[in-house]
C-alpha atoms as a PDB file:
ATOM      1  CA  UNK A   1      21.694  57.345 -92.355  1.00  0.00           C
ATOM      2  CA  UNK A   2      19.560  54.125 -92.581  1.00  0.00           C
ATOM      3  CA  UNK A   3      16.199  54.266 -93.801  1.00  0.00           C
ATOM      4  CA  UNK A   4      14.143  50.955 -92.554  1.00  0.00           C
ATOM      5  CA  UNK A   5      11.262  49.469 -94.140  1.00  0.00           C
ATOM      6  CA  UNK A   6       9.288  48.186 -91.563  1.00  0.00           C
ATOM      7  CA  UNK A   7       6.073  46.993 -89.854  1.00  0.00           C
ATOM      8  CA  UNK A   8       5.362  46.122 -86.349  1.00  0.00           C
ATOM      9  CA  UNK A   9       6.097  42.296 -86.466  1.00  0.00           C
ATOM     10  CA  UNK A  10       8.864  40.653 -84.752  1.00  0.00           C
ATOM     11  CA  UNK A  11      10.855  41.035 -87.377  1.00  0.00           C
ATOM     12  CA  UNK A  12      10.620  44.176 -88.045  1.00  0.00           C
ATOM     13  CA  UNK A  13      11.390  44.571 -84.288  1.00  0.00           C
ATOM     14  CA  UNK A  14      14.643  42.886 -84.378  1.00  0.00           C
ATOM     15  CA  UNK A  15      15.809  45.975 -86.530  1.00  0.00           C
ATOM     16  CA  UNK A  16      14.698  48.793 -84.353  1.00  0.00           C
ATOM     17  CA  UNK A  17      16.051  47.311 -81.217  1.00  0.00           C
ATOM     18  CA  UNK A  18      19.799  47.350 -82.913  1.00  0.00           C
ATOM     19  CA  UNK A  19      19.362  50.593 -84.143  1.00  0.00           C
ATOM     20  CA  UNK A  20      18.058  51.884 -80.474  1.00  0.00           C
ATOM     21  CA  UNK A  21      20.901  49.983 -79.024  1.00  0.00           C
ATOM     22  CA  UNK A  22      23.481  51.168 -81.575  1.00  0.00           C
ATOM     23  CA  UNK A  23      22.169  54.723 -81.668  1.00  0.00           C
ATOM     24  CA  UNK A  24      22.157  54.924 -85.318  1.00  0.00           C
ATOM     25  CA  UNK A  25      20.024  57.742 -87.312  1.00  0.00           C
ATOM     26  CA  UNK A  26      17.266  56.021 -89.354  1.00  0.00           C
ATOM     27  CA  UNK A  27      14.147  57.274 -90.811  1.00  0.00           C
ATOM     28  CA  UNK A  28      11.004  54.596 -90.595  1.00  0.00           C
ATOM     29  CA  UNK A  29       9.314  54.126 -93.879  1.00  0.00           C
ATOM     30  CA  UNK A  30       6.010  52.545 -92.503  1.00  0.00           C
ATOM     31  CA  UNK A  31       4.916  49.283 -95.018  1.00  0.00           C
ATOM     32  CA  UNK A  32       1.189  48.348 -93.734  1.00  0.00           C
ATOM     33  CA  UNK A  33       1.403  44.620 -94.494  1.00  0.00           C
ATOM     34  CA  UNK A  34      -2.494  44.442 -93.821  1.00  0.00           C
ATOM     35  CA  UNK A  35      -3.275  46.717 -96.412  1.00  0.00           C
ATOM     36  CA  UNK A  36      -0.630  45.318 -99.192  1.00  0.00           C
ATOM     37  CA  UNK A  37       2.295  48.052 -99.350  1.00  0.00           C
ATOM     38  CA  UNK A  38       4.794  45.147 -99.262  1.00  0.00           C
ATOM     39  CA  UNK A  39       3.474  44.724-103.404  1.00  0.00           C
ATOM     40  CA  UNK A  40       4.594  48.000-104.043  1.00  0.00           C
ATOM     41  CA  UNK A  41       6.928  47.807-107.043  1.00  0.00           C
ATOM     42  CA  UNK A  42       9.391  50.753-105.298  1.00  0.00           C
ATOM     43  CA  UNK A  43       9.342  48.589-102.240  1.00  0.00           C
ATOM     44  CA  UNK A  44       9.702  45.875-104.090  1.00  0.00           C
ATOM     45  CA  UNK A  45      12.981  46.829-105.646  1.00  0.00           C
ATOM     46  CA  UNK A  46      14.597  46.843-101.753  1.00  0.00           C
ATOM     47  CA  UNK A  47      12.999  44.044-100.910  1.00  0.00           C
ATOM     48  CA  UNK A  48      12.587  41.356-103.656  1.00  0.00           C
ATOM     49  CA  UNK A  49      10.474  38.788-101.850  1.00  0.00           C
ATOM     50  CA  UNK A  50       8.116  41.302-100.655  1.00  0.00           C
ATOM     51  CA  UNK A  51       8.461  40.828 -96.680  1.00  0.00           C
ATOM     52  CA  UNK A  52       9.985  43.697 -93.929  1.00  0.00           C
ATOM     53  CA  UNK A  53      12.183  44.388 -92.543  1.00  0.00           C
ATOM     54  CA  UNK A  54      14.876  45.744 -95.279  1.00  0.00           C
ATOM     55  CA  UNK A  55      17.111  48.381 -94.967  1.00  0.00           C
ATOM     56  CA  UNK A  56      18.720  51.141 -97.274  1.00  0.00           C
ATOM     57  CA  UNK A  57      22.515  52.373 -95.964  1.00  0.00           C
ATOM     58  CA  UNK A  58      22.907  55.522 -97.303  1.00  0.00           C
ATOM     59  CA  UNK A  59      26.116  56.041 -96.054  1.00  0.00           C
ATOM     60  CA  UNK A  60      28.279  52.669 -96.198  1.00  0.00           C
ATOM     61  CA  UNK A  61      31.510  52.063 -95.349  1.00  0.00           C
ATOM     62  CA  UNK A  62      32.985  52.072 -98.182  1.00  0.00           C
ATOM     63  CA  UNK A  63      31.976  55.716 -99.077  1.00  0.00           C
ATOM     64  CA  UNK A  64      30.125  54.067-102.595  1.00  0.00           C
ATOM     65  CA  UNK A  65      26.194  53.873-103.557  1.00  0.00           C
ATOM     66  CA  UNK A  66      23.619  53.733-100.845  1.00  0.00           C
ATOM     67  CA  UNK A  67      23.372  49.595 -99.821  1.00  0.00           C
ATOM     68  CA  UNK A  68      19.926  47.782-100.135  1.00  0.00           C
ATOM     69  CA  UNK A  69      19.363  44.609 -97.317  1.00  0.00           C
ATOM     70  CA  UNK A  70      16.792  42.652 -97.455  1.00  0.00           C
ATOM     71  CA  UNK A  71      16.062  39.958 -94.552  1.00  0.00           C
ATOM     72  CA  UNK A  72      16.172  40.285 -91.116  1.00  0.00           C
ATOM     73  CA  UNK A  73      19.021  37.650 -90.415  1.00  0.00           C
ATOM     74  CA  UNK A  74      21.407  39.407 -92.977  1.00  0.00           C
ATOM     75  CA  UNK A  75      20.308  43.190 -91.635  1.00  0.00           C
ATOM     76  CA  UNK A  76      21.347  42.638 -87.982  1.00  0.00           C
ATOM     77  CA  UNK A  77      24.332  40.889 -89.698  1.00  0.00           C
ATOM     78  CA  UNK A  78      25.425  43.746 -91.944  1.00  0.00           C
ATOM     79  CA  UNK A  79      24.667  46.271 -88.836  1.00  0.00           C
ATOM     80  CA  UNK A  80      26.769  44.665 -86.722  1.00  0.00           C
ATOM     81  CA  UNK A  81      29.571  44.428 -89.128  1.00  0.00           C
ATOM     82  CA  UNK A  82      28.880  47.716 -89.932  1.00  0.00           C
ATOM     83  CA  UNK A  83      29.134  49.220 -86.844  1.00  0.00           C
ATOM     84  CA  UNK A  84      31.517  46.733 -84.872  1.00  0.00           C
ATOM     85  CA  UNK A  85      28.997  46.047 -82.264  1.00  0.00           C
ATOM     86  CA  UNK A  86      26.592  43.311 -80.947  1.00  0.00           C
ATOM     87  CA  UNK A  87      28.823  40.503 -82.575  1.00  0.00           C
ATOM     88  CA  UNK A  88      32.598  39.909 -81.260  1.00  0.00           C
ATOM     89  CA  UNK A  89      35.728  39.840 -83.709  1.00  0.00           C
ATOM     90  CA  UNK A  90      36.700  37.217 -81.713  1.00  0.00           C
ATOM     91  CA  UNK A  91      36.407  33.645 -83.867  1.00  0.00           C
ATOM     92  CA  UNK A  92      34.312  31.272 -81.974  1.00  0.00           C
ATOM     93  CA  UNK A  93      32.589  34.120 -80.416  1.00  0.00           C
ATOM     94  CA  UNK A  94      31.207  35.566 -83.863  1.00  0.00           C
ATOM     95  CA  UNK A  95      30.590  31.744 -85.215  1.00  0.00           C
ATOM     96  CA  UNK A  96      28.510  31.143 -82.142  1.00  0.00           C
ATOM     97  CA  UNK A  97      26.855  34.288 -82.490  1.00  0.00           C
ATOM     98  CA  UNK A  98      25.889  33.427 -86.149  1.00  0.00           C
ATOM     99  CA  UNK A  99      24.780  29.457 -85.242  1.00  0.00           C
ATOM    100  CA  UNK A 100      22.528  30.995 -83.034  1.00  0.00           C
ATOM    101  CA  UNK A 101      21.084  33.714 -85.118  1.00  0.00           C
ATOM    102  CA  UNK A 102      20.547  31.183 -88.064  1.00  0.00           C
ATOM    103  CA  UNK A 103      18.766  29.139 -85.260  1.00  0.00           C
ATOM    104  CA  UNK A 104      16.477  31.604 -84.672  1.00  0.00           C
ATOM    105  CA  UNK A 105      16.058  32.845 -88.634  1.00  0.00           C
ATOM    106  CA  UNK A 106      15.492  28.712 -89.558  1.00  0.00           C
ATOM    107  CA  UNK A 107      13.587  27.500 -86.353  1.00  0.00           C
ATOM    108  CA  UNK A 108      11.667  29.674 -83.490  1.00  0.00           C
ATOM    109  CA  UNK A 109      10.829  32.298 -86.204  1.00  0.00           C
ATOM    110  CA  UNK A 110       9.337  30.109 -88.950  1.00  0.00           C
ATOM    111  CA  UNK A 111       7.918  27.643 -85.902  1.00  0.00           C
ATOM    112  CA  UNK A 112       6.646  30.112 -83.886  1.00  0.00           C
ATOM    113  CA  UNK A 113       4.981  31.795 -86.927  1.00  0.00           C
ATOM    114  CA  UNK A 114       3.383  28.707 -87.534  1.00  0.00           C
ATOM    115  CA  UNK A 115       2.064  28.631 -84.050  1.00  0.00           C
ATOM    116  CA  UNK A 116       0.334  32.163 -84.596  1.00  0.00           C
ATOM    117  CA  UNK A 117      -0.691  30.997 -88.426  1.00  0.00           C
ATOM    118  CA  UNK A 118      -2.884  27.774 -86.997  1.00  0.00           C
ATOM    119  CA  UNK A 119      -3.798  29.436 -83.726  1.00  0.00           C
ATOM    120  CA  UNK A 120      -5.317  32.706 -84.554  1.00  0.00           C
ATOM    121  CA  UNK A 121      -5.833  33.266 -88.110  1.00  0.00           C
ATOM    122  CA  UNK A 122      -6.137  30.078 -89.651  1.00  0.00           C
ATOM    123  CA  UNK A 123     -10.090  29.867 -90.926  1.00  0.00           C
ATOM    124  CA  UNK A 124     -10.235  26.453 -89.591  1.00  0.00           C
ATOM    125  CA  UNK A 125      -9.132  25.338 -86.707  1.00  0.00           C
ATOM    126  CA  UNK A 126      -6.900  22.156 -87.052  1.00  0.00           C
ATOM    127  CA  UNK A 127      -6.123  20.083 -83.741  1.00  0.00           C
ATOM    128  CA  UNK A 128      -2.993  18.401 -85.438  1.00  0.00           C
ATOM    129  CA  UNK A 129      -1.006  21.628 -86.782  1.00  0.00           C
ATOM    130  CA  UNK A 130      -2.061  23.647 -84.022  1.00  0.00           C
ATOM    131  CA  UNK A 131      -0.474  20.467 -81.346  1.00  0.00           C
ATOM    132  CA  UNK A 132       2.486  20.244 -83.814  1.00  0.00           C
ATOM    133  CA  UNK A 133       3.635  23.972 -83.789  1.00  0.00           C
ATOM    134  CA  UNK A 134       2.800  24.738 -80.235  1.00  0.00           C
ATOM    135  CA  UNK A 135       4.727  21.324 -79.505  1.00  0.00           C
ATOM    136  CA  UNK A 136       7.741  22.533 -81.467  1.00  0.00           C
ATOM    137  CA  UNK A 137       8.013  25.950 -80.448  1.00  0.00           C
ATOM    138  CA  UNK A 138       8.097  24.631 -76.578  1.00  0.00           C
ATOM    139  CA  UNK A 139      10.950  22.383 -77.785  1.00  0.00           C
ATOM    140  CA  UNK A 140      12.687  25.221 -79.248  1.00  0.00           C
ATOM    141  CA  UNK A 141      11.719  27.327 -75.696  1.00  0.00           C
ATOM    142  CA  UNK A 142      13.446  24.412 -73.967  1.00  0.00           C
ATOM    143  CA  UNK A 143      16.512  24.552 -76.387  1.00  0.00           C
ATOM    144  CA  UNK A 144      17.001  28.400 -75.651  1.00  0.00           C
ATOM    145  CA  UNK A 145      16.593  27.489 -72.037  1.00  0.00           C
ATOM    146  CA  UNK A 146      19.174  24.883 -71.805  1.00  0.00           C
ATOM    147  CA  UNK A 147      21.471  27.247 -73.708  1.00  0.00           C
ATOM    148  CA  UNK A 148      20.998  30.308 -70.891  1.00  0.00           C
ATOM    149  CA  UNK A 149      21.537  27.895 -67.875  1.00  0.00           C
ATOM    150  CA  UNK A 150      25.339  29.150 -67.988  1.00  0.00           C
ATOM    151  CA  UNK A 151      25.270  32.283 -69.271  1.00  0.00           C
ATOM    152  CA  UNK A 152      23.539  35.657 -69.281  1.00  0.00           C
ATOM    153  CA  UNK A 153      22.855  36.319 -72.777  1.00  0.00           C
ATOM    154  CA  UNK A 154      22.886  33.546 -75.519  1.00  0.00           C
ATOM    155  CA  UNK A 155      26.375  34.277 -76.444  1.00  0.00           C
ATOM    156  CA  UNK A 156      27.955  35.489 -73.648  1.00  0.00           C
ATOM    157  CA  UNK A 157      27.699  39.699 -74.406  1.00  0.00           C
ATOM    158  CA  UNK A 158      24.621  40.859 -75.690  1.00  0.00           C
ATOM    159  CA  UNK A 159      24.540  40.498 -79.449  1.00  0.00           C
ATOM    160  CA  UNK A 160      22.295  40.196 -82.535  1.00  0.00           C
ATOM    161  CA  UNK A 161      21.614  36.485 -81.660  1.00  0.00           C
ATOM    162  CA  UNK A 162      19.464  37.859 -78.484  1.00  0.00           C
ATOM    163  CA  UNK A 163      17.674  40.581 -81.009  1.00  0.00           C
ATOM    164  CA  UNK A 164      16.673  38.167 -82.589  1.00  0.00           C
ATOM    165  CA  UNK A 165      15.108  35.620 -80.370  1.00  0.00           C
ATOM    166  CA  UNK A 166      13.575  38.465 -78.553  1.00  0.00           C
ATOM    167  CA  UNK A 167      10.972  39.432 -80.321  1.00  0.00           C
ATOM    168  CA  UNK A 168       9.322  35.997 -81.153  1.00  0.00           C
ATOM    169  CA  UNK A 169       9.276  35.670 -77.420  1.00  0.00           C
ATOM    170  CA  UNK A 170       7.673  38.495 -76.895  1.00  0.00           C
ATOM    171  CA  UNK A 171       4.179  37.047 -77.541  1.00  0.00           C
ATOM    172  CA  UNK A 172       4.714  33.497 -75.655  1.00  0.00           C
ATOM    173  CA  UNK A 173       1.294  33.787 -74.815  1.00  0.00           C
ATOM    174  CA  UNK A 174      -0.379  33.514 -77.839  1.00  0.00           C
ATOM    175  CA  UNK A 175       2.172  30.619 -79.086  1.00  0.00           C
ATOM    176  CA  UNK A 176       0.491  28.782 -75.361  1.00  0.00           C
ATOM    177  CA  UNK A 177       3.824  28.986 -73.630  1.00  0.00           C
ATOM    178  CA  UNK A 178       4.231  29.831 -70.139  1.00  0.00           C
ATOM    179  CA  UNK A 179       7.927  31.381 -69.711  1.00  0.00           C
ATOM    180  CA  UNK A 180       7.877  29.947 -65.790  1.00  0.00           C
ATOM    181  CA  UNK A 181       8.173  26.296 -67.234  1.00  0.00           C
ATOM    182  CA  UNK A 182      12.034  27.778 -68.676  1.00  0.00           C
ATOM    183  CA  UNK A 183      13.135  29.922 -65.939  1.00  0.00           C
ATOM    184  CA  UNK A 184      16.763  30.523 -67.885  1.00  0.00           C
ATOM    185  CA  UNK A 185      14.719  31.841 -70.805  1.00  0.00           C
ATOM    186  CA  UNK A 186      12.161  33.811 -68.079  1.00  0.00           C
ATOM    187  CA  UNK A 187      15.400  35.571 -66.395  1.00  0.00           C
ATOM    188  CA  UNK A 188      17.250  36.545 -70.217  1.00  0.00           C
ATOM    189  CA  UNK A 189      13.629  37.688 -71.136  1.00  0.00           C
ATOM    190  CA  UNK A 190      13.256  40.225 -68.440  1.00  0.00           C
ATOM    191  CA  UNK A 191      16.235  41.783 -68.461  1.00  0.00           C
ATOM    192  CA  UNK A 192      15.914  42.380 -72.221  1.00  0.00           C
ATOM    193  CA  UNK A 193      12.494  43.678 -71.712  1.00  0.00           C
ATOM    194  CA  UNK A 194      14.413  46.101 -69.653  1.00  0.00           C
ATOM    195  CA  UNK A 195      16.914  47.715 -71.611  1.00  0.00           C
ATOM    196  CA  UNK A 196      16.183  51.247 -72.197  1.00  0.00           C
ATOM    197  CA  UNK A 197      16.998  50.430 -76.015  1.00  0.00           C
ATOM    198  CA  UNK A 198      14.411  47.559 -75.958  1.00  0.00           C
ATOM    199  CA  UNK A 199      11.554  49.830 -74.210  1.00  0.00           C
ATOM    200  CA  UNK A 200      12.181  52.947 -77.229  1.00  0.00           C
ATOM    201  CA  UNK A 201      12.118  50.332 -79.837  1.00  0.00           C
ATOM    202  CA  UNK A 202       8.884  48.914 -79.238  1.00  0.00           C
ATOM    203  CA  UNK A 203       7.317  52.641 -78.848  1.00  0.00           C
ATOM    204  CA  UNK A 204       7.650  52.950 -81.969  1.00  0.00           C
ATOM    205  CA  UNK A 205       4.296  50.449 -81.917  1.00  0.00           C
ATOM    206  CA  UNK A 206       2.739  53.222 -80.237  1.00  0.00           C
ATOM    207  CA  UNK A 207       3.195  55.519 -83.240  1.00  0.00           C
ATOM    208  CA  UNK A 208       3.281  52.917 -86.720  1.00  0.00           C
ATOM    209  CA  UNK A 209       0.657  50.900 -85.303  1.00  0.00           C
ATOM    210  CA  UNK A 210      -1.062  51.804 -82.386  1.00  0.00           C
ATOM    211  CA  UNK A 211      -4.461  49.224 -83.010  1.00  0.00           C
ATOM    212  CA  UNK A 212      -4.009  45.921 -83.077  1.00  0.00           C
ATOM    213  CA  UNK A 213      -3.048  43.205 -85.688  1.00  0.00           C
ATOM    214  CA  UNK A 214      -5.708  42.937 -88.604  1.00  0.00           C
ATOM    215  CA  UNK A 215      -8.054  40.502 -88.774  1.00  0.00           C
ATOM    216  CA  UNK A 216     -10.997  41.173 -91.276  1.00  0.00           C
ATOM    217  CA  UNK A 217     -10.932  39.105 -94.439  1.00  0.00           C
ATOM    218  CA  UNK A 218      -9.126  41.262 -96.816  1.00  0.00           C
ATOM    219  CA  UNK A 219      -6.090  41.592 -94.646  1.00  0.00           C
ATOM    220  CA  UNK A 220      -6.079  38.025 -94.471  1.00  0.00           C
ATOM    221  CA  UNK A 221      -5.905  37.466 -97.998  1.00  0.00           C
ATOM    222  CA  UNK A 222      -3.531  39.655 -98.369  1.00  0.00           C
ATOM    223  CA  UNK A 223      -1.448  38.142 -95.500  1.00  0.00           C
ATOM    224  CA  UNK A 224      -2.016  34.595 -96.376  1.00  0.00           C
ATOM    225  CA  UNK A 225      -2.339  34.700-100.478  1.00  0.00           C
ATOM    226  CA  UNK A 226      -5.699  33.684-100.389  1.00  0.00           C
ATOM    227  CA  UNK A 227      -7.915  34.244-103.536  1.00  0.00           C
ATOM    228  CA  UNK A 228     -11.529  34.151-104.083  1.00  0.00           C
ATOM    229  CA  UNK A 229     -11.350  30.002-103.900  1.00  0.00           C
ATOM    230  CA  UNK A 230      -9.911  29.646-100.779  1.00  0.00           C
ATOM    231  CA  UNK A 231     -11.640  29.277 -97.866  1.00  0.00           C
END
């Protein structure tokens, strides 16, 4: 039914853990980032700024031509309006749900990416970005901590706004965050990490991508747009 475009990023994990927990068919169309598939003119026509996750419907609801989405914020958005789960029909509920989803699509994922940018593949290590993005993403920790004092999951039931803040949690360590300073955040972590859906979606790792993330100078400059003047 869905065929995903993907690659083992958080991103691209956001997808696979809605279609695990939704139990929808879909056929993985692996796009190596590190080696450049995301240039791909065919891919390029799904996905028009060149970045996974996106998405092909093949069988929408409205019975018509097969649905491109592209981005990861309006995939788990269409998928849950497609499906009628992981975001309530109830007003505030869905509102709330969609705050905190754009929360995580404008702030922890572009700060947190950041963090990994400055931290481990920047060619030069620089004291100020690295102290700014490591600063911000701890304030953005604290926000989603503050936010799960209350409550189990962000927005009450379990919903695409936890998808998505999942997966750019997932590697706290390398952002230099330790989860036991935001205990609400440690708790909604773990039992995430738990889910059944949550453990099959990131085995698919295991079979895309079993080493680990490139790092040799052509990935990079692939990755990062760097040309033959860049350092």
């Amino acid at each position: 039914m869905i065929d995903l475009y993907y690659w083992t990023t958080p991103n691209g994990h956001k997808i696979t853990l809605f279609l695990e927990e939704a139990g929808l068919e879909y056929t993985i169309h692996p796009i190596n980032i590190g080696k450049g598939d995301q240039f791909a003119p065919e891919f390029l026509k799904i996905a028009p700024n060149n970045r996974i996750p996106a998405i092909v419907d093949n069988n929408p609801n409205d019975h018509g031509d097969a649905i491109p989405v592209f981005e990861s914020g309006a995939i788990l958005q269409y998928l849950a309006e497609k499906t009628g789960k992981f975001m309530s029909s109830d007003l505030r509920a869905r509102i709330q749900t969609l705050e905190w989803l754009n929360w995580q699509m404008g702030g922890l994922g572009p700060m947190a990416g950041q963090n990994h940018h400055f931290g481990q593949y920047a060619p030069e290590k620089i004291d100020y970005a690295i102290n700014r993005y490591v600063k911000e993403t701890g304030r953005l920790y604290g926000v989603l901590d503050r936010r799960l004092q209350d409550r189990e999951f962000i927005v009450g039931d379990y919903s695409i706004a936890d998808m998505a803040c999942y997966p750019w949690v997932v590697p706290h360590e390398r952002q230099m965050q330790n989860l036991d300073d935001f205990p609400n955040l440690k708790r909604w972590f773990e039992v995430i990490a738990a889910r059944p859906a949550t453990e099959r979606a990131y085995a698919v790792v295991d079979r895309i991508n079993p080493g680990q993330p490139p790092n040799d100078d052509e990935a990079k400059k692939i990755l990062f747009g760097l040309n033959n003047d860049d350092k």
